[in-house]
Protein backbone atom coordinates (compact mmCIF):
# COMPACT_ATOMS: atom_id res chain seq x y z
CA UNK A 1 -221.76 10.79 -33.10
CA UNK A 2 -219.21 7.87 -33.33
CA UNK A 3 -217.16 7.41 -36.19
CA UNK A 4 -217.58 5.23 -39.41
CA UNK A 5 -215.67 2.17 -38.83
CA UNK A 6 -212.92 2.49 -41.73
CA UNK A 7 -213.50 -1.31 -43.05
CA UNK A 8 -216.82 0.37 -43.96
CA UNK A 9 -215.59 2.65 -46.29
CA UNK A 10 -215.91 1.68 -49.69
CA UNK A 11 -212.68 2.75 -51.94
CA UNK A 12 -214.31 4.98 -54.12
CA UNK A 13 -215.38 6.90 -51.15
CA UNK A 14 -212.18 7.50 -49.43
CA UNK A 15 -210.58 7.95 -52.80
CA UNK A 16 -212.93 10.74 -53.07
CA UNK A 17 -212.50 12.01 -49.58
CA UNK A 18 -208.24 11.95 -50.05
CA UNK A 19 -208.90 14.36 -52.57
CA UNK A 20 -210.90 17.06 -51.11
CA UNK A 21 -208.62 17.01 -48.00
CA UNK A 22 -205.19 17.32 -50.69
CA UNK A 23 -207.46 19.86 -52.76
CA UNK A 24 -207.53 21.42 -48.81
CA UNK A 25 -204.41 21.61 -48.35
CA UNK A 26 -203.46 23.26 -52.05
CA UNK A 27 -205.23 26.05 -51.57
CA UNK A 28 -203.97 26.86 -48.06
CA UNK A 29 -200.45 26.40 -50.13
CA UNK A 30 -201.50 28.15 -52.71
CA UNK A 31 -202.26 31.17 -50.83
CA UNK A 32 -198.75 31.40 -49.81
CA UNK A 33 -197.03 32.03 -52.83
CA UNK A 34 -199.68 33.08 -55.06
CA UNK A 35 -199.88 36.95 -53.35
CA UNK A 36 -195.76 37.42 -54.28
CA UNK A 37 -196.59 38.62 -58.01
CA UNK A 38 -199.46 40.29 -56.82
CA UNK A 39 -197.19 42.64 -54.91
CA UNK A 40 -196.90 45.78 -57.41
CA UNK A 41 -200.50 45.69 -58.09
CA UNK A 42 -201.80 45.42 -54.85
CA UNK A 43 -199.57 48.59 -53.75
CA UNK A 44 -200.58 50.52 -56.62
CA UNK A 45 -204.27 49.88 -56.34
CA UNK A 46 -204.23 50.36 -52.52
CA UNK A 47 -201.13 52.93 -52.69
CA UNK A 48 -199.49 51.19 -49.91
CA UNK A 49 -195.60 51.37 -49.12
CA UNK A 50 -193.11 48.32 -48.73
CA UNK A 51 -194.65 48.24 -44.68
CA UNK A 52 -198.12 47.68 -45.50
CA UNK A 53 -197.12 44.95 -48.22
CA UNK A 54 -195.08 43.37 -45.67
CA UNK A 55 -198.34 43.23 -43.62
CA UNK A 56 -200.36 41.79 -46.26
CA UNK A 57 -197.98 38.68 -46.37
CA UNK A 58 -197.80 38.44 -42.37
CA UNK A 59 -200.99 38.62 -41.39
CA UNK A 60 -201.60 35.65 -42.80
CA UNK A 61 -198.18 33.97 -42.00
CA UNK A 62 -198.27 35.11 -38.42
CA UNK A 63 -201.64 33.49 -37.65
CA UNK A 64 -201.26 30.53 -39.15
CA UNK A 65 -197.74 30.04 -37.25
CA UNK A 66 -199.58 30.88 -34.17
CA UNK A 67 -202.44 28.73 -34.59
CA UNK A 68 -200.56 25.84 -35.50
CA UNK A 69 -199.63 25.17 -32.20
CA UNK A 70 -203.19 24.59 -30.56
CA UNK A 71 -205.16 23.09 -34.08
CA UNK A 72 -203.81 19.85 -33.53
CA UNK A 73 -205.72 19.73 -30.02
CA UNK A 74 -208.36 21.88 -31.08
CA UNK A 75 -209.04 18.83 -33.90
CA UNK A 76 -208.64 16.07 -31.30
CA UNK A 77 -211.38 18.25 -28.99
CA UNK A 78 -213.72 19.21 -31.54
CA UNK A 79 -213.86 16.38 -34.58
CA UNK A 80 -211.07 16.63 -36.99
CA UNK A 81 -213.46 16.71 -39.72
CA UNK A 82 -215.73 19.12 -38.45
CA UNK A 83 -212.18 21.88 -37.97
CA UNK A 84 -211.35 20.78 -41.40
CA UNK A 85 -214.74 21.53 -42.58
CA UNK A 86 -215.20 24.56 -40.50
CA UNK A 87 -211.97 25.64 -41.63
CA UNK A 88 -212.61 25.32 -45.37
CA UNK A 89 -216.11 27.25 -45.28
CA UNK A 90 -214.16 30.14 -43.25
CA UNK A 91 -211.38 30.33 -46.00
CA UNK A 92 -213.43 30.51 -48.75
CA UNK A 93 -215.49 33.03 -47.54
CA UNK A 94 -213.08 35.09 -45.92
CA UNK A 95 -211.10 35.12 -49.18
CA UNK A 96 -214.17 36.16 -51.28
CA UNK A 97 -214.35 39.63 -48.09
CA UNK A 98 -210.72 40.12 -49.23
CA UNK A 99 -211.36 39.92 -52.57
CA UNK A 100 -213.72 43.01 -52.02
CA UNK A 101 -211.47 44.85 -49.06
CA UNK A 102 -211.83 48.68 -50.13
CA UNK A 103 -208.62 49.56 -48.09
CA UNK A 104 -204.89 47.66 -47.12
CA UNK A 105 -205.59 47.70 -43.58
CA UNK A 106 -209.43 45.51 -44.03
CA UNK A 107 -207.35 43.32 -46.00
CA UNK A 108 -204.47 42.98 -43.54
CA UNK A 109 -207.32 41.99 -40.99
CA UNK A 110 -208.86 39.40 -43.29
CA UNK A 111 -205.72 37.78 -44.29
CA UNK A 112 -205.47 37.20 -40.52
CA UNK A 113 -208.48 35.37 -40.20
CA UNK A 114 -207.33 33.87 -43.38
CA UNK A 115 -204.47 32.00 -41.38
CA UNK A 116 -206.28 31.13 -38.65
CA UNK A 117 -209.24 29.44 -40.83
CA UNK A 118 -205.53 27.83 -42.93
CA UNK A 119 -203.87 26.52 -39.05
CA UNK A 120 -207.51 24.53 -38.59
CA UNK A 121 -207.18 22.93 -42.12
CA UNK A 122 -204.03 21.49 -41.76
CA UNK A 123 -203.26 19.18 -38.41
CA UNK A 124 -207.23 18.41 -39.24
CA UNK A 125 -206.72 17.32 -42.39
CA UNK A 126 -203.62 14.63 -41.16
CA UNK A 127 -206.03 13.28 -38.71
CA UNK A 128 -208.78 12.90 -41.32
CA UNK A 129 -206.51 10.83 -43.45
CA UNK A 130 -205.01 8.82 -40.28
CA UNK A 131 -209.11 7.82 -39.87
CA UNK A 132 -209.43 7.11 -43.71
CA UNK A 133 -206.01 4.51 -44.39
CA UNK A 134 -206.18 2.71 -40.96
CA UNK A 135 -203.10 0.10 -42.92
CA UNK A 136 -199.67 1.66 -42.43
CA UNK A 137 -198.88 0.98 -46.14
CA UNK A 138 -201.84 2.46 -47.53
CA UNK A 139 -201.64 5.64 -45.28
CA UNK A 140 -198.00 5.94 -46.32
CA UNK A 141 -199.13 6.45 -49.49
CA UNK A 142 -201.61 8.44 -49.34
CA UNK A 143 -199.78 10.59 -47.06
CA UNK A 144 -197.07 11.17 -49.92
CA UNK A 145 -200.01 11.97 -52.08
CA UNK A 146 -201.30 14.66 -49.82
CA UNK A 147 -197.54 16.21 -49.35
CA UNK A 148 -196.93 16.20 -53.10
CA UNK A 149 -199.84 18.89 -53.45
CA UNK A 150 -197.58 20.88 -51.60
CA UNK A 151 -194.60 20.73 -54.44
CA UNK A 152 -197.26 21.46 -56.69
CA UNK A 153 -198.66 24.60 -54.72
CA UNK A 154 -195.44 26.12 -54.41
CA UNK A 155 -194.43 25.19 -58.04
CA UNK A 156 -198.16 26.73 -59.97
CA UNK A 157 -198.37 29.52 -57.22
CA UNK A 158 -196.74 32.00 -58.77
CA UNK A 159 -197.70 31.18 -61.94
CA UNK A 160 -201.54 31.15 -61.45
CA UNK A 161 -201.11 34.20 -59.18
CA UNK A 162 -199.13 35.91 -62.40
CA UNK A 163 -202.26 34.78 -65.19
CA UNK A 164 -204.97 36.01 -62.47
CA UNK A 165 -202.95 39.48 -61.81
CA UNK A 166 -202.91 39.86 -65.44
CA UNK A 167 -206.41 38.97 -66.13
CA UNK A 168 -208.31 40.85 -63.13
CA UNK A 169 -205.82 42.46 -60.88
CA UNK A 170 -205.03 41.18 -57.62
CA UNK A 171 -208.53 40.90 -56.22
CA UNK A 172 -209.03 37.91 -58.68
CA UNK A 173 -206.46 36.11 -56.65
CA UNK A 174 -208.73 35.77 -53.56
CA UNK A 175 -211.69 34.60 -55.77
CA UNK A 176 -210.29 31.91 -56.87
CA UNK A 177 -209.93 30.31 -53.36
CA UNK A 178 -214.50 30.38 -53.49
CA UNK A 179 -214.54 27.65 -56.02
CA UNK A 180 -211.48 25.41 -54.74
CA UNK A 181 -213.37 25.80 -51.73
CA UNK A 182 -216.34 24.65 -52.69
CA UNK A 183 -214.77 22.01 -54.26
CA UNK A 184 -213.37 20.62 -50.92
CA UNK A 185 -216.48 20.72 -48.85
CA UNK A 186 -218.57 18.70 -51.90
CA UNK A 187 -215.55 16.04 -51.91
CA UNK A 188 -215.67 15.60 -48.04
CA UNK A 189 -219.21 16.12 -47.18
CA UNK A 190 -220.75 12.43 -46.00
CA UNK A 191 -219.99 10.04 -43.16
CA UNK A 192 -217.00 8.64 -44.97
CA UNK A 193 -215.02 11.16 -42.92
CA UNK A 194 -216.36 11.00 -39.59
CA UNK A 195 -213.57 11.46 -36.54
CA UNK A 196 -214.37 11.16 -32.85
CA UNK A 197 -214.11 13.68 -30.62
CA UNK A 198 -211.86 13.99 -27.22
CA UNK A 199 -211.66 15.95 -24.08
CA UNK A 200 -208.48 17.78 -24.44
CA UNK A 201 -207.93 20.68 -23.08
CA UNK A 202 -206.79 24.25 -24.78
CA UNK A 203 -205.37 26.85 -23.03
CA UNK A 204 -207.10 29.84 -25.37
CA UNK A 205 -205.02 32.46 -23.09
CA UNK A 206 -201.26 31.12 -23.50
CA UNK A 207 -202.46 31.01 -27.32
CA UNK A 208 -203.57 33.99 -27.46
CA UNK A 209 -200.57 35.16 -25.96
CA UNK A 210 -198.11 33.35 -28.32
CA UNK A 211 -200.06 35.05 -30.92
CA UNK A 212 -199.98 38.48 -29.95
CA UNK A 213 -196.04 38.09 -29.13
CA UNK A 214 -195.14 37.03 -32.64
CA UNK A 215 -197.74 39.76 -34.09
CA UNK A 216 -196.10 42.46 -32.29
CA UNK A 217 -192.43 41.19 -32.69
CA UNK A 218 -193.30 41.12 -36.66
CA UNK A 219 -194.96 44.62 -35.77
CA UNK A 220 -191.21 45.92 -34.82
CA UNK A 221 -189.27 44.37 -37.27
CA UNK A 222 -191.92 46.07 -40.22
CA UNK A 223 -191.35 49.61 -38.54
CA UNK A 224 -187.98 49.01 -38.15
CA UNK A 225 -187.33 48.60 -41.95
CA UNK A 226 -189.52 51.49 -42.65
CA UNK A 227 -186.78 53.28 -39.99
CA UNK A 228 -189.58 54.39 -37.53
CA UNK A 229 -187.84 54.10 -34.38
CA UNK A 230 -190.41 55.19 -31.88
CA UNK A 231 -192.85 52.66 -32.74
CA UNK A 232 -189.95 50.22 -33.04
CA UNK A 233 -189.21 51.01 -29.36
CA UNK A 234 -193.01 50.53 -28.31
CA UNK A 235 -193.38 47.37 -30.12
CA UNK A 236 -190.56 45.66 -28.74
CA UNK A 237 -191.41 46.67 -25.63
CA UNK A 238 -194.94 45.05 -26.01
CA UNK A 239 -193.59 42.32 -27.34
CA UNK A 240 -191.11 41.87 -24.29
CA UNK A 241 -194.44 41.60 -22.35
CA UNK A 242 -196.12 39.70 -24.07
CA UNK A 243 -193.86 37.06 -24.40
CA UNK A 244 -192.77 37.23 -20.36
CA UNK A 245 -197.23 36.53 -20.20
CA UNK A 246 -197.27 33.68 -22.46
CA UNK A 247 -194.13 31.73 -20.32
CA UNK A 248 -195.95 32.55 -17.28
CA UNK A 249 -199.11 31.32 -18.42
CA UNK A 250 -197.22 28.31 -19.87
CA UNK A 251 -194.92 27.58 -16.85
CA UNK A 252 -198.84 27.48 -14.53
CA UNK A 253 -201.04 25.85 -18.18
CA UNK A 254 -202.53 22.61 -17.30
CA UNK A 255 -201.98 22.07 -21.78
CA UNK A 256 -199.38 24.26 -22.34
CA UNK A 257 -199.21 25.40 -26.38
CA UNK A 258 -195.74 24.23 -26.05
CA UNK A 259 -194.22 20.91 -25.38
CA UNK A 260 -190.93 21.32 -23.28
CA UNK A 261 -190.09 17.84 -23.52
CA UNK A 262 -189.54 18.24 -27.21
CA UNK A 263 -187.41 21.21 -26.85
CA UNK A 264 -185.10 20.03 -24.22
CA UNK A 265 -183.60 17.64 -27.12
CA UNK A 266 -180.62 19.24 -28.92
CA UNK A 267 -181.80 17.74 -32.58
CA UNK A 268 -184.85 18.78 -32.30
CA UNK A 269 -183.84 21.94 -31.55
CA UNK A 270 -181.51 21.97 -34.66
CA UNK A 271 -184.21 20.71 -36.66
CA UNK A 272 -186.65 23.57 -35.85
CA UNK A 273 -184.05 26.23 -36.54
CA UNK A 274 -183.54 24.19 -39.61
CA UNK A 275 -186.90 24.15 -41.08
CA UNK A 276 -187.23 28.41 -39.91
CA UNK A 277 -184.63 28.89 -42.05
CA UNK A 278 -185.75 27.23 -44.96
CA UNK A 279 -188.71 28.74 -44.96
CA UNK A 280 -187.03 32.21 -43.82
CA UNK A 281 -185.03 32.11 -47.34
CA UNK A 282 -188.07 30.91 -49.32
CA UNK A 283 -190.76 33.22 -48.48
CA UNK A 284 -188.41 36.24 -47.91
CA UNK A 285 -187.15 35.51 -51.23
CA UNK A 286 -190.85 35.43 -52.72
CA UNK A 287 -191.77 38.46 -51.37
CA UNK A 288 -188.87 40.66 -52.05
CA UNK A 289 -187.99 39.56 -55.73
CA UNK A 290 -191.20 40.21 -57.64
CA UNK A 291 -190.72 44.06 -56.35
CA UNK A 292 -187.20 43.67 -58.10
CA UNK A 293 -188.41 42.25 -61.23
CA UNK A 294 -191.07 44.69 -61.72
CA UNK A 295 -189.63 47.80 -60.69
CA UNK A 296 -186.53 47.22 -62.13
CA UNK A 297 -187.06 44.94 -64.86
CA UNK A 298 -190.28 45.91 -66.02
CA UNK A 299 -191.52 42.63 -66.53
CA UNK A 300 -195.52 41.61 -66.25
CA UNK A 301 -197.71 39.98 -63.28
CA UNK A 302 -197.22 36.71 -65.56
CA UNK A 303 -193.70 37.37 -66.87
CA UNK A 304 -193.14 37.57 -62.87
CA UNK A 305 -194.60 33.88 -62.28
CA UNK A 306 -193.00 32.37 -65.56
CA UNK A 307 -189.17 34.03 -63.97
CA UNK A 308 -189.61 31.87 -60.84
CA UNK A 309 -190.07 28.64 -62.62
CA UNK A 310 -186.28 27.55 -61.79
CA UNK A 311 -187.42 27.98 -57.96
CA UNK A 312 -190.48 26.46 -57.95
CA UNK A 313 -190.25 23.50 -60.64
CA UNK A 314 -188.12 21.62 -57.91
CA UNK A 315 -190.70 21.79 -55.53
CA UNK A 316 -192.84 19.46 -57.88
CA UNK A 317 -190.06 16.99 -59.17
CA UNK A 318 -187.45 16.20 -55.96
CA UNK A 319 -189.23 15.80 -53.45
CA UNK A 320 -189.81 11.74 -54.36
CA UNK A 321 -186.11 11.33 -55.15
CA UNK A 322 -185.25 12.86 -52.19
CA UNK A 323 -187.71 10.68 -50.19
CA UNK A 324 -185.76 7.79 -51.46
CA UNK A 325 -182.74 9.21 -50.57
CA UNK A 326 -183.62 10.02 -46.66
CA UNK A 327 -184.73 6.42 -46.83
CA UNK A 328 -181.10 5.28 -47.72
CA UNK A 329 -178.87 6.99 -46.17
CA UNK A 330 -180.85 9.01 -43.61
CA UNK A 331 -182.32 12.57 -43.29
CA UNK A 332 -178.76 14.96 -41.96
CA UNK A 333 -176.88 14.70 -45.32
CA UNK A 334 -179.79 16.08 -47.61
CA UNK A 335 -180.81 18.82 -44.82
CA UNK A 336 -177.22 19.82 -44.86
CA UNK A 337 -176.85 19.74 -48.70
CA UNK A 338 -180.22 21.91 -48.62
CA UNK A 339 -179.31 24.28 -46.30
CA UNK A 340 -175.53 24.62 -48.54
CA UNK A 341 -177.82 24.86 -52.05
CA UNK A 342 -179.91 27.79 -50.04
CA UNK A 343 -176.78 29.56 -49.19
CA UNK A 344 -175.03 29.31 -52.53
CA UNK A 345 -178.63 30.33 -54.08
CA UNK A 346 -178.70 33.75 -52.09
CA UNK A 347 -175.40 34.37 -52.50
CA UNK A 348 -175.65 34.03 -56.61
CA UNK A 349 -178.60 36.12 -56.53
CA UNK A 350 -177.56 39.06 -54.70
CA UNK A 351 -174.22 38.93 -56.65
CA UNK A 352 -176.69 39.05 -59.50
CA UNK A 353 -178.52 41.84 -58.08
CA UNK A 354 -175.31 43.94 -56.94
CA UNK A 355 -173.96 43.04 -60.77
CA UNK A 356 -176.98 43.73 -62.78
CA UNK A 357 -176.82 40.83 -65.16
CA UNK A 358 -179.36 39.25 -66.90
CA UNK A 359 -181.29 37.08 -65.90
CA UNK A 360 -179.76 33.40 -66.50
CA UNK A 361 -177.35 34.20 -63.38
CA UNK A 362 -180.90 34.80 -61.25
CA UNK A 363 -182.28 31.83 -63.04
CA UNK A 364 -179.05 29.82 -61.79
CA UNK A 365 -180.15 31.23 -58.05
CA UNK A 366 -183.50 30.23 -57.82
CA UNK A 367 -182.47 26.99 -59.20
CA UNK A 368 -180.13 26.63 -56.45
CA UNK A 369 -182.48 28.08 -53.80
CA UNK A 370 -185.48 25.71 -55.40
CA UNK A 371 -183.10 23.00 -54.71
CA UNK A 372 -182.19 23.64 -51.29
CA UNK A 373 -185.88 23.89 -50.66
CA UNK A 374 -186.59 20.47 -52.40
CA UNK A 375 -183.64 18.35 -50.54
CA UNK A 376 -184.21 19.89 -47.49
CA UNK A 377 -187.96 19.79 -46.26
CA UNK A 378 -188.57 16.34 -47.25
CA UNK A 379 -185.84 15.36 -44.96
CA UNK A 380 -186.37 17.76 -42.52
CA UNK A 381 -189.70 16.25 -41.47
CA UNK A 382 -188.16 12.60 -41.06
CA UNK A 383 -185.24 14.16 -38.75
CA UNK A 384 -187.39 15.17 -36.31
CA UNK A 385 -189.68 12.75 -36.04
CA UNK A 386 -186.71 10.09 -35.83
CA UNK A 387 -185.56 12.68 -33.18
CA UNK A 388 -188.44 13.32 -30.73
CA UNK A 389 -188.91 11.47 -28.16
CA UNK A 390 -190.91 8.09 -27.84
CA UNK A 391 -194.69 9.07 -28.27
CA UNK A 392 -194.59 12.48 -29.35
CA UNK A 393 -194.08 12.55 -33.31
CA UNK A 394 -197.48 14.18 -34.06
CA UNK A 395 -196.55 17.28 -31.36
CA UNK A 396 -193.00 17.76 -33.22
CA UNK A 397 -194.45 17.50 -36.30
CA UNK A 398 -197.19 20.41 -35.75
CA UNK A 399 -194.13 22.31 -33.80
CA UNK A 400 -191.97 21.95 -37.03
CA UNK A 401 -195.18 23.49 -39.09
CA UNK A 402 -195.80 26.52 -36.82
CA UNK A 403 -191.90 27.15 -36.84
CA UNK A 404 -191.64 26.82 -40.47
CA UNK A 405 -194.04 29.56 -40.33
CA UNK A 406 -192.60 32.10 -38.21
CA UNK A 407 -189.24 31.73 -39.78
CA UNK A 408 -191.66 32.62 -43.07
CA UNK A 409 -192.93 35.64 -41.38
CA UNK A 410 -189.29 36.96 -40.27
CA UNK A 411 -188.17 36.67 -43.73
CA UNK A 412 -190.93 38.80 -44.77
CA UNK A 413 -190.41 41.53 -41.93
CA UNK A 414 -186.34 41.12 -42.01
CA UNK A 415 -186.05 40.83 -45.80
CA UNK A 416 -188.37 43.31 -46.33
CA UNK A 417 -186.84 45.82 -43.85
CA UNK A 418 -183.72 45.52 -46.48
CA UNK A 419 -185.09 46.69 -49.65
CA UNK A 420 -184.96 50.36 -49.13
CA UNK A 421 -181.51 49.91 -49.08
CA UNK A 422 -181.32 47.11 -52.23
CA UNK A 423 -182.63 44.07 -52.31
CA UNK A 424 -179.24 42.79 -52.88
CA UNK A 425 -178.55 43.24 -49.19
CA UNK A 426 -181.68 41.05 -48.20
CA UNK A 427 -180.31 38.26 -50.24
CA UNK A 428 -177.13 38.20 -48.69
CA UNK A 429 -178.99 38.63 -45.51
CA UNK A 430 -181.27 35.18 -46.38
CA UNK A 431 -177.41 33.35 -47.58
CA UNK A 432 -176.20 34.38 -43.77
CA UNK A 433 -179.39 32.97 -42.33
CA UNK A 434 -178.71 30.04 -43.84
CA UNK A 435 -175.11 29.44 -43.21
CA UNK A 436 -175.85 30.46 -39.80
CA UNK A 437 -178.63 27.20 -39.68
CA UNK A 438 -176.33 24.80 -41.48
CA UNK A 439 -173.37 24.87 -38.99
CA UNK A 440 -175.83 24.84 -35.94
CA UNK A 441 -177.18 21.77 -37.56
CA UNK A 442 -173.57 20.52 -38.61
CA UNK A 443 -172.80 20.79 -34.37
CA UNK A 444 -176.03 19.49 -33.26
CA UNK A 445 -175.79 16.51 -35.55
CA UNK A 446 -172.39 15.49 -33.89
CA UNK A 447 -173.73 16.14 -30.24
């Protein structure tokens, strides 16, 4: 079926359509952040150790990084709005399965799928509003619309996440996604979102091999932290393989998952390890300090969500001054200054943590962590567009997601591994992670 001319649309229509894809994209946010105060229920109700928690965050991050890197072409082959669609339906049912999941390991497999039904939403939904605003001003706009549910997803997720723990227990936390779901599919049902199809190709092996790689690498990092050596040893060794298969496969791929044009370029380079790290510090950070603030501070599912307020309230309010910034004086400055306020955040937190003050001086952490965040991705996404070469900004952009993503689920697995020993030591592990991105962005900017 062709697609709807765009002059066609009437405004109230696309208006309508804008939303459902931005409600879309919240609630594949949303599930990011809102499982973090869910942590100490989940493990009590399952009975689960610090391993299988850092599964239940994975799974999902580990698919959807994977994923990433083929949606984009699986949108362009298949309809953009009929992924987005598809991708929607899958997530809200999928999250209703986890909602029931009798045991951690049913879960772990549905919060995979999860991911995978999240990587469809998300290049699809870009293309759908590409179709919708066919004027460069009007999409520009909308598109900062559609990124700002992002600030906001970060900003209510642990919040919402807190009331629903409180309320219901974690299980309530997957139910909410049926509704939102819903939602989305009643907003963006109709022609007014109608996107041709193309005859790309997908190389389902290499991804599947990219995907199995980062699964089993996550795999040894987990079992590492949890000091079983053995199947450390086996799943790096897998991994090894794995990963030797997918360059193979990539080196003979007719549409290899990765483009090596964009990684030849030294800023781009800089700007993926950039945008790992960020999201390294972030997620790590999520997952690690609601243990801390409920085992050791005793404070409630809700309590939990209200504490990160300094990280998260940021996410919400800087992004458009920030935006305005990266439009005056360039993107390297505020990904520097970003990288510095994540640094200084994990520092002051694990200080914190190592002193055992109260909590202003882990307030005055997540503020500057929430900051970092805030100046950072904003400009991050500019960088390395402005950095790619001529006529392949969409590619680096979906590379920068799927990275983002993977530096996620190694914050998880590394973090994570650290809390046995204090979770001091995994916040002065994210500050190092950090400082380590900074100066390799600091050189790479001067190249």
């Amino acid at each position: 079926m062709n697609a709807l001319p765009t002059d066609t649309i009437d405004i109230a229509a696309r208006t309508r359509a804008l939303l459902g894809i931005s409600l879309g994209y919240f609630m594949v946010l949303l599930d990011m952040t809102v499982l973090s105060v869910a942590e100490p229920d989940l493990a009590a109700s399952l009975h689960t150790s610090i391993a299988g928690l850092q599964w239940a965050t994975t799974g999902y991050t580990v698919s959807f990084a994977a994923f990433l890197l083929s949606a984009g072409a699986v949108a362009d082959r298949y309809g953009a709005d009929r992924v987005f669609r598809a991708g929607t339906a899958a997530f809200g049912l999928v999250s209703l399965l986890s909602a029931l999941a009798p045991g951690l390991w049913l879960l772990v497999a549905l919060r995979v799928l999860l991911g995978i039904a999240a990587a469809a939403c998300v290049p699809a939904s870009m293309a759908m509003i590409t179709r919708l605003y066919l004027d460069p001003a009007l999409r520009a706009r909308a598109i900062s619309g559609w990124a700002a549910i992002s600030g906001a997803a970060v900003a209510t997720g642990p919040i919402i996440g807190g009331a629903l723990v409180g309320l219901a227990g974690w299980r309530a936390i997957f139910v909410v996604n049926v509704p939102i779901a819903a939602v989305v599919l009643v907003l963006v049902a109709g022609r007014a979102v109608t996107c041709g199809r193309t005859d790309r190709r997908i190389d389902w092996l290499a991804q599947l091999a990219a995907a199995v790689a980062l699964a089993l690498c996550t795999d040894a990092l987990i079992a590492a932290g949890a000091r079983s050596w053995r199947h450390t040893a086996w799943s790096l060794a897998a991994a090894v393989v794995a990963a030797i298969a997918f360059g193979r496969r990539e080196r003979r791929s007719l549409a290899p998952v990765l483009n090596r044009v964009l990684l030849r370029a030294g800023r781009v380079r800089a700007c993926l390890l950039a945008g790992a790290a960020v999201n390294f510090a972030l997620t790590g950070g999520l997952f690690v300090l609601p243990l801390l603030l409920q085992q050791e501070r005793r404070l409630s599912p809700l309590h939990i969500g209200l504490a990160f307020l300094p990280l998260t309230i940021p996410f919400a309010t800087i992004p458009p001054f920030a935006g305005k910034v990266v439009a005056r004086i360039g993107p390297w400055w505020p990904i520097l200054t970003g990288l510095t306020l994540l640094t200084a955040g994990g520092a002051v937190l694990a200080a914190a943590i190592f002193a055992g003050t109260g909590y202003p001086v882990l307030a005055l952490g997540l503020l500057l962590s929430g900051l970092g965040v805030a100046c950072a991705l904003p400009a991050l996404v500019a960088a390395i567009v402005n950095a790619a070469p001529p006529g392949t900004a969409g590619a680096v952009g979906g590379l920068l997601n799927a990275v983002r993503q993977v530096g996620a689920t190694l914050g998880v697995a590394v973090m994570g591994a650290f809390v046995p020993s204090g979770t001091g030591w995994a916040l002065v592990c994210s500050a190092c992670v950090c400082a380590i991105a900074a100066a390799a962005f600091a050189t790479a900017r001067h190249s």
